[in-house]
C-alpha atoms as a PDB file:
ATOM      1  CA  UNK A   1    -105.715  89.933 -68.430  1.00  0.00           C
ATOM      2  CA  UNK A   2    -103.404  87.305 -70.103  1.00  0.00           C
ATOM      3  CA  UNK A   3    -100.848  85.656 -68.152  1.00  0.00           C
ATOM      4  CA  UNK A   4     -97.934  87.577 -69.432  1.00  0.00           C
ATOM      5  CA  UNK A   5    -100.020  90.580 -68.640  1.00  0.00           C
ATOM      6  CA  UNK A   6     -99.777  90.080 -65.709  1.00  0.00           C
ATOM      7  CA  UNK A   7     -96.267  89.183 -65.637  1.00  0.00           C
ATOM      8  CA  UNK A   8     -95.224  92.616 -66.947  1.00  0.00           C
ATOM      9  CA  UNK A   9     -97.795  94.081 -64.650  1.00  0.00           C
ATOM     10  CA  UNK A  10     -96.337  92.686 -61.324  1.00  0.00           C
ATOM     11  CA  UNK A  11     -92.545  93.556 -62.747  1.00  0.00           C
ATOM     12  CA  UNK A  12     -93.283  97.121 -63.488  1.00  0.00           C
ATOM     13  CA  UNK A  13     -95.236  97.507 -60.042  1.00  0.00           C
ATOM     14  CA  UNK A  14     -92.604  96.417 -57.833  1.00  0.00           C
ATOM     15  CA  UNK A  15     -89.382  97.684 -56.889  1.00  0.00           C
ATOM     16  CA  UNK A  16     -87.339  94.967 -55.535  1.00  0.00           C
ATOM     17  CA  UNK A  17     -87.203  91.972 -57.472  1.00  0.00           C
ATOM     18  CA  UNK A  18     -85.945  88.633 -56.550  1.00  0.00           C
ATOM     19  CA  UNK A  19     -85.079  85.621 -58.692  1.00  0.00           C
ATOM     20  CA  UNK A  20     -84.525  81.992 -58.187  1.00  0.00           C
ATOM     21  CA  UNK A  21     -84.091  79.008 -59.261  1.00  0.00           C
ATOM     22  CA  UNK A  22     -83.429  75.008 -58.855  1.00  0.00           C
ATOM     23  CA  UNK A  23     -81.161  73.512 -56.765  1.00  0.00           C
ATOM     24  CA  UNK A  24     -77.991  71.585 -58.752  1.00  0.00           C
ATOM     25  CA  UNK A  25     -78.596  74.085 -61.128  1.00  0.00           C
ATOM     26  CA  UNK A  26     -77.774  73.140 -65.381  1.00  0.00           C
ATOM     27  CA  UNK A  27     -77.504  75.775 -67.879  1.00  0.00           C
ATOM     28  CA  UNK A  28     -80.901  76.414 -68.270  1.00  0.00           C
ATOM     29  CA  UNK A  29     -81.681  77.218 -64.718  1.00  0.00           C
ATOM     30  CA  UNK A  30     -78.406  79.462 -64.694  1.00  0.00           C
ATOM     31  CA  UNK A  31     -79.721  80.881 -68.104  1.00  0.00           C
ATOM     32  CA  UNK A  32     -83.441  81.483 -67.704  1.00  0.00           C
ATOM     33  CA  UNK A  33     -82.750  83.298 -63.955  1.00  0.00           C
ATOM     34  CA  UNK A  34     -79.982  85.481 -64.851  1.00  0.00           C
ATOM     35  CA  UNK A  35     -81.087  86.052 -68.718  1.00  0.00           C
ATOM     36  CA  UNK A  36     -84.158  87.331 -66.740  1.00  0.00           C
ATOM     37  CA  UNK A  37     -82.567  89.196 -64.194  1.00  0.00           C
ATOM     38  CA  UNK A  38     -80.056  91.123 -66.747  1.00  0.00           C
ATOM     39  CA  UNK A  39     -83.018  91.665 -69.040  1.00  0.00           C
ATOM     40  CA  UNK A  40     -84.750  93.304 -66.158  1.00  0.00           C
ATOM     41  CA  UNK A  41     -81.649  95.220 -64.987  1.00  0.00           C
ATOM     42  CA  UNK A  42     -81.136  96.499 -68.068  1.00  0.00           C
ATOM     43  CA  UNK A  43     -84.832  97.672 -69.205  1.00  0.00           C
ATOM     44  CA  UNK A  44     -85.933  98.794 -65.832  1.00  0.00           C
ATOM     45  CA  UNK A  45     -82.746 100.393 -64.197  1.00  0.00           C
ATOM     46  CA  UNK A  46     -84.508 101.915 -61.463  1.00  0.00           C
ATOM     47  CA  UNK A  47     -85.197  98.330 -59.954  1.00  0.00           C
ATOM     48  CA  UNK A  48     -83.473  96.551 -57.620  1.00  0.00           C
ATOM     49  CA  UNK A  49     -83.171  93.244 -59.348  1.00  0.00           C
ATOM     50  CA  UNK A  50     -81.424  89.903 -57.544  1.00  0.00           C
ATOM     51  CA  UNK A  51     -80.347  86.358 -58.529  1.00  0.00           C
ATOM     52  CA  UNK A  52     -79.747  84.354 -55.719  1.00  0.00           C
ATOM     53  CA  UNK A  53     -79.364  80.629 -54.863  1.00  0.00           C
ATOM     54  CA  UNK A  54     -76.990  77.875 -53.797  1.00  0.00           C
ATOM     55  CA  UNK A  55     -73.584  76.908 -55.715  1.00  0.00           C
ATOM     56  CA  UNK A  56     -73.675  76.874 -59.558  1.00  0.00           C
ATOM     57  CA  UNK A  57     -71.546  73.750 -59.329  1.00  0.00           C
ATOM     58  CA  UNK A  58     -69.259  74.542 -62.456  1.00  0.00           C
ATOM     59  CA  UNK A  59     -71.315  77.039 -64.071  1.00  0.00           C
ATOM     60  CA  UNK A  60     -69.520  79.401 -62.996  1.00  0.00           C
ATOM     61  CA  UNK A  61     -68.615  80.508 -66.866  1.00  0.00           C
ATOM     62  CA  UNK A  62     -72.448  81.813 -67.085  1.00  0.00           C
ATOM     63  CA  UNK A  63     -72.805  84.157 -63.937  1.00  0.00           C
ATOM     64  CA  UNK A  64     -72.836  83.802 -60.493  1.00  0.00           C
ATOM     65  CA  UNK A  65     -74.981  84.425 -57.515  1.00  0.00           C
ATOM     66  CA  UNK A  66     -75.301  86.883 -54.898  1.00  0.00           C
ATOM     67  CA  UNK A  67     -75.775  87.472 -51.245  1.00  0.00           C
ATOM     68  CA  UNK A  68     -78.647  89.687 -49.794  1.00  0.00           C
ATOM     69  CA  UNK A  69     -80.272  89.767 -46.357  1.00  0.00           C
ATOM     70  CA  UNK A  70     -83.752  88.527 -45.319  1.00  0.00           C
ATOM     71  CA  UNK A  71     -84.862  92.207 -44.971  1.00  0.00           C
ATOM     72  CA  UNK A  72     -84.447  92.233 -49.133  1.00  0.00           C
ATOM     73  CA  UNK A  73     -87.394  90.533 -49.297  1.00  0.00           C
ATOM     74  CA  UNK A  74     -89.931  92.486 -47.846  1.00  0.00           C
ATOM     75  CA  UNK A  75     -92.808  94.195 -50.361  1.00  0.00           C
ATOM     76  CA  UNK A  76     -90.561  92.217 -53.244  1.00  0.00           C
ATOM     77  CA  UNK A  77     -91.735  90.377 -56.091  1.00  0.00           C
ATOM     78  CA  UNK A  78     -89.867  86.900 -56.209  1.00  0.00           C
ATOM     79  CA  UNK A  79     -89.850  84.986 -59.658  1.00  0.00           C
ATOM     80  CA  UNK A  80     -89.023  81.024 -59.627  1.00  0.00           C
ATOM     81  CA  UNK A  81     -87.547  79.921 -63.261  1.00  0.00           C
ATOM     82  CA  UNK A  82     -86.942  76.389 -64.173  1.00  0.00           C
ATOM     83  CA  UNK A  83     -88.285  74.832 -61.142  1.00  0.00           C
ATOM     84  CA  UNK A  84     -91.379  71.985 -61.289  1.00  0.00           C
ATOM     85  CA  UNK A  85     -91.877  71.254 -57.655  1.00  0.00           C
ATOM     86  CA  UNK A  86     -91.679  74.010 -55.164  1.00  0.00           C
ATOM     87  CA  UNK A  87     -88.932  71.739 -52.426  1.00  0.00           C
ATOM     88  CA  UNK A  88     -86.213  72.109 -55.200  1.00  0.00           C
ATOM     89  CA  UNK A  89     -86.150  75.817 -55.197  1.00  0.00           C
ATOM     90  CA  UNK A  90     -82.644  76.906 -54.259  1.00  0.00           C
ATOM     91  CA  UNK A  91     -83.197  79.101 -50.980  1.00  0.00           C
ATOM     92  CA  UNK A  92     -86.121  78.367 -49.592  1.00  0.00           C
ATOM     93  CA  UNK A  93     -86.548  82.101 -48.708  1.00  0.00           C
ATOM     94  CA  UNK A  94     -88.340  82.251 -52.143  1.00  0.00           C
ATOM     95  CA  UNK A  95     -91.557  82.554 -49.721  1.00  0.00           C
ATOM     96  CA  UNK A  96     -90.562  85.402 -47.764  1.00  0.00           C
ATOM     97  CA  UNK A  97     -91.676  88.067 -51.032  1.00  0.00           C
ATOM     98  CA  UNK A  98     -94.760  90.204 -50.771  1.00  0.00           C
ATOM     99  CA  UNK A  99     -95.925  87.880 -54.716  1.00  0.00           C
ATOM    100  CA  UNK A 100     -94.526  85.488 -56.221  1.00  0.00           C
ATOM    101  CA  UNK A 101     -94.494  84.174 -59.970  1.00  0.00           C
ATOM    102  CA  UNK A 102     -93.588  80.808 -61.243  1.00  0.00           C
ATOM    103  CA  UNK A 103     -91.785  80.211 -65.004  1.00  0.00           C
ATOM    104  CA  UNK A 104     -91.124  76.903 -66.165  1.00  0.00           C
ATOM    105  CA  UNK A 105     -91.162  74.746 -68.836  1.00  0.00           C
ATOM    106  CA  UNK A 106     -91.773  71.292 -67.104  1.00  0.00           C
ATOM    107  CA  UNK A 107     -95.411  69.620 -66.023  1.00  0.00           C
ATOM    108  CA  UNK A 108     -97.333  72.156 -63.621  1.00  0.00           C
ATOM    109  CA  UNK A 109     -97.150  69.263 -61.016  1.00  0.00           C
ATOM    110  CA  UNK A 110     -97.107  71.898 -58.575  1.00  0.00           C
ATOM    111  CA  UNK A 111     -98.695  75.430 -59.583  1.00  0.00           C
ATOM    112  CA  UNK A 112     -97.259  76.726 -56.425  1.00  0.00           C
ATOM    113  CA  UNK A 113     -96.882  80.872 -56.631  1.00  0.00           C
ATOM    114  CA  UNK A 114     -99.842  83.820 -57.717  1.00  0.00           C
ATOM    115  CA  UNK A 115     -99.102  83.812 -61.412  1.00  0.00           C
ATOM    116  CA  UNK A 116     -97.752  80.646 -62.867  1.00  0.00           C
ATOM    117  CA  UNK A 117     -96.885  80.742 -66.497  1.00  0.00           C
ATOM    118  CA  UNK A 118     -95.636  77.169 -67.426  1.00  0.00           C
ATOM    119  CA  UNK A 119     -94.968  76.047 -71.280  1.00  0.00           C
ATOM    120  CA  UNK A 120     -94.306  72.864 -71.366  1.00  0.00           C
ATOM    121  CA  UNK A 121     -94.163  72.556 -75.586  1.00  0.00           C
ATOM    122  CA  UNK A 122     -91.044  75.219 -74.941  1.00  0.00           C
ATOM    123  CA  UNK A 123     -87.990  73.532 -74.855  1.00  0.00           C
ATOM    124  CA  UNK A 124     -86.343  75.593 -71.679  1.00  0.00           C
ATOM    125  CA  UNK A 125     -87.395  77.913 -69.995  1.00  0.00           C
ATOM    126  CA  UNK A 126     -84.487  80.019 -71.250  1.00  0.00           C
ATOM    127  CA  UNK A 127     -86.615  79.848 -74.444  1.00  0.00           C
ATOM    128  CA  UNK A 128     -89.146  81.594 -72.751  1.00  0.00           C
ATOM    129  CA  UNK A 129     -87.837  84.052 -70.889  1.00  0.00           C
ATOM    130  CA  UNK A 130     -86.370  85.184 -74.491  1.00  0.00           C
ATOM    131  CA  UNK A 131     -90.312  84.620 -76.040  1.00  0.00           C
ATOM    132  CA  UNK A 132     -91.158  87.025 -72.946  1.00  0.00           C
ATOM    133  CA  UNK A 133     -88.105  89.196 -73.923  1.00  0.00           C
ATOM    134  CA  UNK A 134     -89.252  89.266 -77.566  1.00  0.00           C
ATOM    135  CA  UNK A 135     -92.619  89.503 -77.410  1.00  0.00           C
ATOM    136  CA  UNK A 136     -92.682  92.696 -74.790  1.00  0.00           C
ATOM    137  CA  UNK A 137     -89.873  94.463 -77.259  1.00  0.00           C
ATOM    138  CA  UNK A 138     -87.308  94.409 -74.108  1.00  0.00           C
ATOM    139  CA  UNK A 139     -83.834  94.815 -74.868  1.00  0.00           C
ATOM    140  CA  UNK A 140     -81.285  91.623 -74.802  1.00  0.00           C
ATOM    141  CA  UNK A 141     -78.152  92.993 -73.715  1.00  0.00           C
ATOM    142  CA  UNK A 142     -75.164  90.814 -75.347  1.00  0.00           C
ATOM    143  CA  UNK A 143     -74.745  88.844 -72.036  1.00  0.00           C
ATOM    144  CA  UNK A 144     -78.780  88.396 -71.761  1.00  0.00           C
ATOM    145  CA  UNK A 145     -78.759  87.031 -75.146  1.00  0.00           C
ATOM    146  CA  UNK A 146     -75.404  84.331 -74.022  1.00  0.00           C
ATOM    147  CA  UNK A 147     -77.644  83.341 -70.931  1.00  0.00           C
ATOM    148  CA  UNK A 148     -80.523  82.709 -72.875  1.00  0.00           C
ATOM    149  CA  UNK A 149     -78.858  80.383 -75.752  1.00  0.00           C
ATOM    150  CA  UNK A 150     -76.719  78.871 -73.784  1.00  0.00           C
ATOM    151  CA  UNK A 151     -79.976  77.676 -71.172  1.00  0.00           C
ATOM    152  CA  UNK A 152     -81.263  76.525 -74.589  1.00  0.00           C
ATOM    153  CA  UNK A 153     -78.218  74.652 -75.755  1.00  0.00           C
ATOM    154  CA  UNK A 154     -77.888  72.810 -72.680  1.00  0.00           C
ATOM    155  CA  UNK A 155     -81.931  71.881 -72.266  1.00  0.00           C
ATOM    156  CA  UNK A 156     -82.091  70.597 -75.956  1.00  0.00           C
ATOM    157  CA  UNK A 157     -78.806  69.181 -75.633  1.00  0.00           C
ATOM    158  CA  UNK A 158     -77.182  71.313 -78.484  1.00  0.00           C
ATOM    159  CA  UNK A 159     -80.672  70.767 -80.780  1.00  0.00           C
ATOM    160  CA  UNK A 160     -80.626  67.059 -80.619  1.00  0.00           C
ATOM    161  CA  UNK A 161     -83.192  66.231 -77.895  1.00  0.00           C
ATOM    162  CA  UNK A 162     -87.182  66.197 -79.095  1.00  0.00           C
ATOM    163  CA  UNK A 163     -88.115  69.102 -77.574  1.00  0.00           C
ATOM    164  CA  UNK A 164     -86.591  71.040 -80.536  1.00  0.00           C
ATOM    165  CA  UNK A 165     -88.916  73.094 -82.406  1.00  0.00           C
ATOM    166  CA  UNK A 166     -88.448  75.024 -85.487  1.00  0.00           C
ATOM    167  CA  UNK A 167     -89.318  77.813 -83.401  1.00  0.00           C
ATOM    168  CA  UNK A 168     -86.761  77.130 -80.649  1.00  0.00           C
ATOM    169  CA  UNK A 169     -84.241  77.276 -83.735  1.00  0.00           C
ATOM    170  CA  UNK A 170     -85.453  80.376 -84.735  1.00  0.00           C
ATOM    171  CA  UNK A 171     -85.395  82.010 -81.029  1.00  0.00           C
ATOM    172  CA  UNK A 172     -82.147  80.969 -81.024  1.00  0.00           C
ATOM    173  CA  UNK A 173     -80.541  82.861 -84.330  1.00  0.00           C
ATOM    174  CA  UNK A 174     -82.366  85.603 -82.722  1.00  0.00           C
ATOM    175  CA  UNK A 175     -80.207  85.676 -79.809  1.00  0.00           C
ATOM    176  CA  UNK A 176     -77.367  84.974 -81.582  1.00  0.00           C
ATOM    177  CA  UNK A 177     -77.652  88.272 -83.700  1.00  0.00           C
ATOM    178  CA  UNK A 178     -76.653  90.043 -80.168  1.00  0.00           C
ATOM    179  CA  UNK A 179     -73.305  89.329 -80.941  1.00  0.00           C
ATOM    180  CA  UNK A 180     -71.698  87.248 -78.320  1.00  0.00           C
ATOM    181  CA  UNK A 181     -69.332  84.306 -78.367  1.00  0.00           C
ATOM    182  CA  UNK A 182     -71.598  81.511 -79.317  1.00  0.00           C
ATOM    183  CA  UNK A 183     -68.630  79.006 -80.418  1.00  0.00           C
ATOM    184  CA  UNK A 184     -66.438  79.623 -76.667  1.00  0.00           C
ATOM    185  CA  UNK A 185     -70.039  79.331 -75.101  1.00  0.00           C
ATOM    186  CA  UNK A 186     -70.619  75.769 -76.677  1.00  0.00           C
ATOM    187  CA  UNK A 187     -67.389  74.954 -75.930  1.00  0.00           C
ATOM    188  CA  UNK A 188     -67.565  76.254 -72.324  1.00  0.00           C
ATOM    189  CA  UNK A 189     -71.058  73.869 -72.088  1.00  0.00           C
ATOM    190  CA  UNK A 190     -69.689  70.730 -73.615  1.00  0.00           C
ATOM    191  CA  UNK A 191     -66.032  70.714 -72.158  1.00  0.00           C
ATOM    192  CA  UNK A 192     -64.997  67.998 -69.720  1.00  0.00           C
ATOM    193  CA  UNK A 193     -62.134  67.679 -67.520  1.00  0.00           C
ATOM    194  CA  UNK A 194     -59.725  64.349 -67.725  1.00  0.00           C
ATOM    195  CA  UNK A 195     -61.020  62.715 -64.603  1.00  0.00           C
ATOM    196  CA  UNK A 196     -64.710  62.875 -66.110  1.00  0.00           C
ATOM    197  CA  UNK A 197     -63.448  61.910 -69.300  1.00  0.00           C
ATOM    198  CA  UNK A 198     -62.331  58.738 -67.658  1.00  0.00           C
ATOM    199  CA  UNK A 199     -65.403  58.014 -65.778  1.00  0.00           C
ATOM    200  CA  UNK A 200     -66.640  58.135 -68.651  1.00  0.00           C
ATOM    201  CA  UNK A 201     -64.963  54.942 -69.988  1.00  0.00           C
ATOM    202  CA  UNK A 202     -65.829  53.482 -67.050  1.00  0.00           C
ATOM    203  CA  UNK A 203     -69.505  53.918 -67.685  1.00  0.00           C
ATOM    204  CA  UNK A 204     -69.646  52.589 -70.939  1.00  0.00           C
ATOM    205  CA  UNK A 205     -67.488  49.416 -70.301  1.00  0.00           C
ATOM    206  CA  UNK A 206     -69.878  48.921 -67.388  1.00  0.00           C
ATOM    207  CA  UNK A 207     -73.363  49.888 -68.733  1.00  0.00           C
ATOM    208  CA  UNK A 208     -76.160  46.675 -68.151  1.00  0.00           C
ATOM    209  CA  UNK A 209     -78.755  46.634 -70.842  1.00  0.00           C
ATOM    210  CA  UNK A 210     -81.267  44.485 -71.678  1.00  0.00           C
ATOM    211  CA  UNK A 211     -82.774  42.642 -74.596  1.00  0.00           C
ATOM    212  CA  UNK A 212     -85.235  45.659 -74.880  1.00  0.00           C
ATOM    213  CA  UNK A 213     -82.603  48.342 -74.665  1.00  0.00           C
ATOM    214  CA  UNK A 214     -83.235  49.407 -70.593  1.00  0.00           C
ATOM    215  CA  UNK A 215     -79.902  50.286 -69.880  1.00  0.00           C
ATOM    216  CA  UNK A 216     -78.160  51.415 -66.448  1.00  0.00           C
ATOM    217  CA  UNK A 217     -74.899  51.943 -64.571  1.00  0.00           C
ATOM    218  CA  UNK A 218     -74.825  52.467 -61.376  1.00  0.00           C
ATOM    219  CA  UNK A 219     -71.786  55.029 -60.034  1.00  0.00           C
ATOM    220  CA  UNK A 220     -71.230  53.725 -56.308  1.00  0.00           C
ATOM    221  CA  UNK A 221     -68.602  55.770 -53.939  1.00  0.00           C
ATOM    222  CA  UNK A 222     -66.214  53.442 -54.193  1.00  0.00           C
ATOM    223  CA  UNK A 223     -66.254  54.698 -58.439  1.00  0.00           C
ATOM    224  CA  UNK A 224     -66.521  58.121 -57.564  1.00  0.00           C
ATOM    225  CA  UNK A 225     -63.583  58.084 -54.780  1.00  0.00           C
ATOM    226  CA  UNK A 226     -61.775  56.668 -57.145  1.00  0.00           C
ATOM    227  CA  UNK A 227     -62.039  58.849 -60.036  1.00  0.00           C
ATOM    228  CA  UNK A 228     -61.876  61.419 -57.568  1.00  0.00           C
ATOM    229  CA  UNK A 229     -65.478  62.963 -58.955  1.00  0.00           C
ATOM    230  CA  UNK A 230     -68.265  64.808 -57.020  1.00  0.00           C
ATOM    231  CA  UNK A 231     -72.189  64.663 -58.009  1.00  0.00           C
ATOM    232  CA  UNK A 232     -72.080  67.804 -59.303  1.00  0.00           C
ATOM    233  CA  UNK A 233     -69.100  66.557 -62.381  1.00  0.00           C
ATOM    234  CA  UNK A 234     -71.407  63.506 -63.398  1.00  0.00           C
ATOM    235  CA  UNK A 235     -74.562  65.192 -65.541  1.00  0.00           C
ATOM    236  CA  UNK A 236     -72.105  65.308 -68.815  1.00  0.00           C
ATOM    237  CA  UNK A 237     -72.420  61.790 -68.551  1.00  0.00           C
ATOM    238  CA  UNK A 238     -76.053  61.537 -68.361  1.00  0.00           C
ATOM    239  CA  UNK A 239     -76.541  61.819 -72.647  1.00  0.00           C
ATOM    240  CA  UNK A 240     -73.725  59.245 -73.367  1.00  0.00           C
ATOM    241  CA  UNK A 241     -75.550  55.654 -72.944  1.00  0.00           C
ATOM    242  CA  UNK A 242     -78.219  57.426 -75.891  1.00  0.00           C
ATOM    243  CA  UNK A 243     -75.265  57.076 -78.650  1.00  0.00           C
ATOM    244  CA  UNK A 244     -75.385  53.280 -78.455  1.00  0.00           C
ATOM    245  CA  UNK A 245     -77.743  51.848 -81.243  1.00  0.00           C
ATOM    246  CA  UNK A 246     -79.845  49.397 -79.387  1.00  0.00           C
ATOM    247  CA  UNK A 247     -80.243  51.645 -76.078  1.00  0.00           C
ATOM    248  CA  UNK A 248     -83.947  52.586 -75.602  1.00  0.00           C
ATOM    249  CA  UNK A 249     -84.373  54.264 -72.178  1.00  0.00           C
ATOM    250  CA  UNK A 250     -81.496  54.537 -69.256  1.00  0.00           C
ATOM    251  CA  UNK A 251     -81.277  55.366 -65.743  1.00  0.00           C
ATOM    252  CA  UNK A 252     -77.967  56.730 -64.437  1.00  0.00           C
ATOM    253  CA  UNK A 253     -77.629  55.664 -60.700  1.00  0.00           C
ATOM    254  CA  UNK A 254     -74.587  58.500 -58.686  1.00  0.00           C
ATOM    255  CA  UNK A 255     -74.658  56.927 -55.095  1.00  0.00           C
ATOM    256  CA  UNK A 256     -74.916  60.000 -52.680  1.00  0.00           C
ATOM    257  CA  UNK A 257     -72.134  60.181 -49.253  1.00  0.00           C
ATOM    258  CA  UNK A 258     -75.362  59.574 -47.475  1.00  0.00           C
ATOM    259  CA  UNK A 259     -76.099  56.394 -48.666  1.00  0.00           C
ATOM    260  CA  UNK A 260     -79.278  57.028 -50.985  1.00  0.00           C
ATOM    261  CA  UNK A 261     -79.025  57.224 -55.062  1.00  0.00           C
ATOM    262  CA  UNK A 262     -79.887  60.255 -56.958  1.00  0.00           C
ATOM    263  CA  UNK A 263     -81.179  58.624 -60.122  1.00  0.00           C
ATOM    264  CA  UNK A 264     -81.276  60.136 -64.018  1.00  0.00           C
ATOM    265  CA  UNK A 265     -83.442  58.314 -66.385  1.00  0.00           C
ATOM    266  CA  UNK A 266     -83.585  59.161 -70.103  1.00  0.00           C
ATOM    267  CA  UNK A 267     -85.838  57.626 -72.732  1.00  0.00           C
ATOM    268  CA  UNK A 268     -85.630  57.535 -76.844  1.00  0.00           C
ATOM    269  CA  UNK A 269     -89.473  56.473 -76.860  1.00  0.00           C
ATOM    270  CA  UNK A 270     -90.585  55.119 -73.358  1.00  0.00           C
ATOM    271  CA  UNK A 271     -92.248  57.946 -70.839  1.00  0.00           C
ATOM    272  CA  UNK A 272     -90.811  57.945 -67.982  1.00  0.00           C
ATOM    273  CA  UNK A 273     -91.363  60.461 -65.898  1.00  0.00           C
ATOM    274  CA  UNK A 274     -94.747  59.212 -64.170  1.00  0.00           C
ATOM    275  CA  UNK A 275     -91.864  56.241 -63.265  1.00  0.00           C
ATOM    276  CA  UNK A 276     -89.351  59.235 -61.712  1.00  0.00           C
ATOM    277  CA  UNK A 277     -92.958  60.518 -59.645  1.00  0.00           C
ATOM    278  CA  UNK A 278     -93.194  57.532 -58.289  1.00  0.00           C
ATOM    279  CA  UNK A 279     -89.727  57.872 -56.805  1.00  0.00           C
ATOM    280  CA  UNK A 280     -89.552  61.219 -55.647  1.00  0.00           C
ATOM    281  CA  UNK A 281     -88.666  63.106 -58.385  1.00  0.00           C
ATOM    282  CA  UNK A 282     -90.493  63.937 -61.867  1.00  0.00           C
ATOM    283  CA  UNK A 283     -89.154  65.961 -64.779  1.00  0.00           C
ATOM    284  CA  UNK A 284     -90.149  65.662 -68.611  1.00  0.00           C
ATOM    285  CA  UNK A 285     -92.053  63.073 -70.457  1.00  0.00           C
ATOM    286  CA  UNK A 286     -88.508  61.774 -71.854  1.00  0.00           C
ATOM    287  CA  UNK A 287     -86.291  63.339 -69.461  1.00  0.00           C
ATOM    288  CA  UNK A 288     -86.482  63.232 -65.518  1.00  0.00           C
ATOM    289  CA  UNK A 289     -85.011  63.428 -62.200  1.00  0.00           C
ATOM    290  CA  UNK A 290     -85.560  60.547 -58.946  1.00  0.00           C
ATOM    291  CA  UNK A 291     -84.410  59.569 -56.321  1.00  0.00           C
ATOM    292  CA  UNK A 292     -83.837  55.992 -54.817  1.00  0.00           C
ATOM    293  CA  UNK A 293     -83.718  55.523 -51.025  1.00  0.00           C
ATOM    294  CA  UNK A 294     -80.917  51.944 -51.269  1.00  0.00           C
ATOM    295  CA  UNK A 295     -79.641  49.274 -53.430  1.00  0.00           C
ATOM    296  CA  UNK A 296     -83.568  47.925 -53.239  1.00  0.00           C
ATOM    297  CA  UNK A 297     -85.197  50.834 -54.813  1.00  0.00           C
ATOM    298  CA  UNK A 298     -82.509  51.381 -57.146  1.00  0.00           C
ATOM    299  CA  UNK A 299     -82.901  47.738 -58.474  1.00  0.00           C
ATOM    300  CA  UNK A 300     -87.238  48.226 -58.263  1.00  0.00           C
ATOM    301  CA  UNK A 301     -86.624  51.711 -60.457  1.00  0.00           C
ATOM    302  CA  UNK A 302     -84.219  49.391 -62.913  1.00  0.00           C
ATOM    303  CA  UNK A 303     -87.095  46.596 -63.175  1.00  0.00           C
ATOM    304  CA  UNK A 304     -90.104  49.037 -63.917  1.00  0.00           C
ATOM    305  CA  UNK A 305     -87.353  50.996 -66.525  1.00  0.00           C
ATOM    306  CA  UNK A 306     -87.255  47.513 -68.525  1.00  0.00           C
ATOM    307  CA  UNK A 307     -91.086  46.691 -68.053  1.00  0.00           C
ATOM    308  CA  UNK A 308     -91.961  49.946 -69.827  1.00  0.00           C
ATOM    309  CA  UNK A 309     -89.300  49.292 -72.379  1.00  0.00           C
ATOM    310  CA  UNK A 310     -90.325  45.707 -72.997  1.00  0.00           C
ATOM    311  CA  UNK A 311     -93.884  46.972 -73.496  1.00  0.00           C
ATOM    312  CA  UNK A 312     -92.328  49.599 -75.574  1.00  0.00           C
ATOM    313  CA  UNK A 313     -91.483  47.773 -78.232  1.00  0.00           C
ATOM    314  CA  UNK A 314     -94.557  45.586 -78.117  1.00  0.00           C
ATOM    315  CA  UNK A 315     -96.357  48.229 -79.781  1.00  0.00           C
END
């Protein structure tokens, strides 16, 4: 039995289904866990089908969460979208279920769960779940197929990043044939507010890079205070040092209330996320997640960014 056999065999056999996702969630966690769970809703309506985690920090434009009780879990299935490493999972009563599947797109780092299904040539795992969806003849509802795209807008940063395929592009007109709002949607994605839009100055007037195009800034909470900005407002900011010409790889460095940095690296060439794994964190090959502990670490994650860079461009 195939993977996805088994997939379909544990969602038809259960009756109570649960699904999760990361913590900080982006569009594609939001996407893939709710394009799944109205999918599901809407092809098995007999289930009980869930989507349940923290805050969607300004996501609230894709779908929301909800509230159930411990007692929800018992003889469920629980299915974990979008999430590498089993300690990001939003609600850590993801274990509680009677099985549980993983579904993501990112390096199996950890194959935590009894069926893991992980893709990482798929661009999001909202492209997946709409492979799954296609593949098994389910039916997208209109709102399924908005989830879907817009997890795959925001993953491939609206078809730009590498991880584009011509068969993410077609995926995507096929969703986009279900007849929802695909122009608000983008909009909804890629909109700002003023105080970000700010920041945002601010970052590029005080970007650092290098002769070998490592570039960082480094958001303290003195800059966010000021700017009166959260964690949660600063990932539209994460693509913008990748417009400038002689940028190569970049680490984005938001300085948490508790004293530690929560660290965003992106790379044009360079991999880096064996550098983010090293640093508590790990993501894509050219996109990825760490974490530095103080102003020490921070600097140490800067240095290694322009030693791979430097080498880089030796080759």
């Amino acid at each position: 039995m195939t993977t996805i056999e088994k997939i379909i065999a544990a969602i038809k056999e259960y009756d109570r289904i649960i699904i999760h996702r990361h913590q900080r969630p982006d569009p594609d966690a939001i996407g893939s866990q709710v394009g799944l769970a109205e999918t599901l809703r809407h092809n098995f309506p007999d289930k009980e089908i869930y989507q349940v985690g923290g805050s969607v920090e300004g996501l609230e434009f894709l779908a929301s969460m909800e509230t159930i009780e411990d007692e929800k879990y018992q003889d469920a299935l629980v299915i974990v979208t979008d999430t590498a490493n089993s300690p990001r999972i939003s609600d850590k009563r993801f274990s509680l279920g009677d099985k549980l599947i993983k579904i993501d797109h990112h390096p199996n780092d950890d194959p935590y769960g009894d069926i893991v299904w992980v893709n990482t040539k798929a661009s999001s795992c909202s492209e997946m779940i709409a492979d799954l969806a296609f593949d098994l003849d389910l039916e997208l509802t209109s709102n399924a197929a908005r989830l879907l795209y817009g997890g795959i807008v925001g993953d491939t940063g609206r078809f730009l990043y590498p991880a584009t395929t011509s068969h993410t592009l077609r995926v995507a007109a096929k969703l986009i044939d279900h007849h929802f709002d695909a122009t608000k949607l983008n909009r909804e994605i890629e909109q700002i507010s003023l105080k970000v839009a700010k920041l945002s100055g601010y970052l590029y007037q005080n970007l650092k890079v290098d002769e070998n195009g490592a570039a960082q800034v480094v958001l303290s909470q003195e800059v966010m205070k000021k700017y009166d900005i959260v964690d949660s407002e600063t990932s539209s900011l994460v693509p913008l040092p990748g417009v400038i010409d002689n940028v190569l790889a970049w680490g984005l460095f938001v300085e948490q209330p508790e004293g530690y940095y929560r660290v965003r690296l992106r790379s044009k060439g360079p991999v880096i996320n064996e550098l983010a794994k090293r640093h508590h964190g790990g993501g894509h090959p050219l996109a990825s997640g760490a974490n530095a502990h103080d102003d020490a670490e921070r600097e140490e994650i800067y240095r290694e960014l322009q030693a791979m860079c430097a080498l880089y461009k030796q080759k």
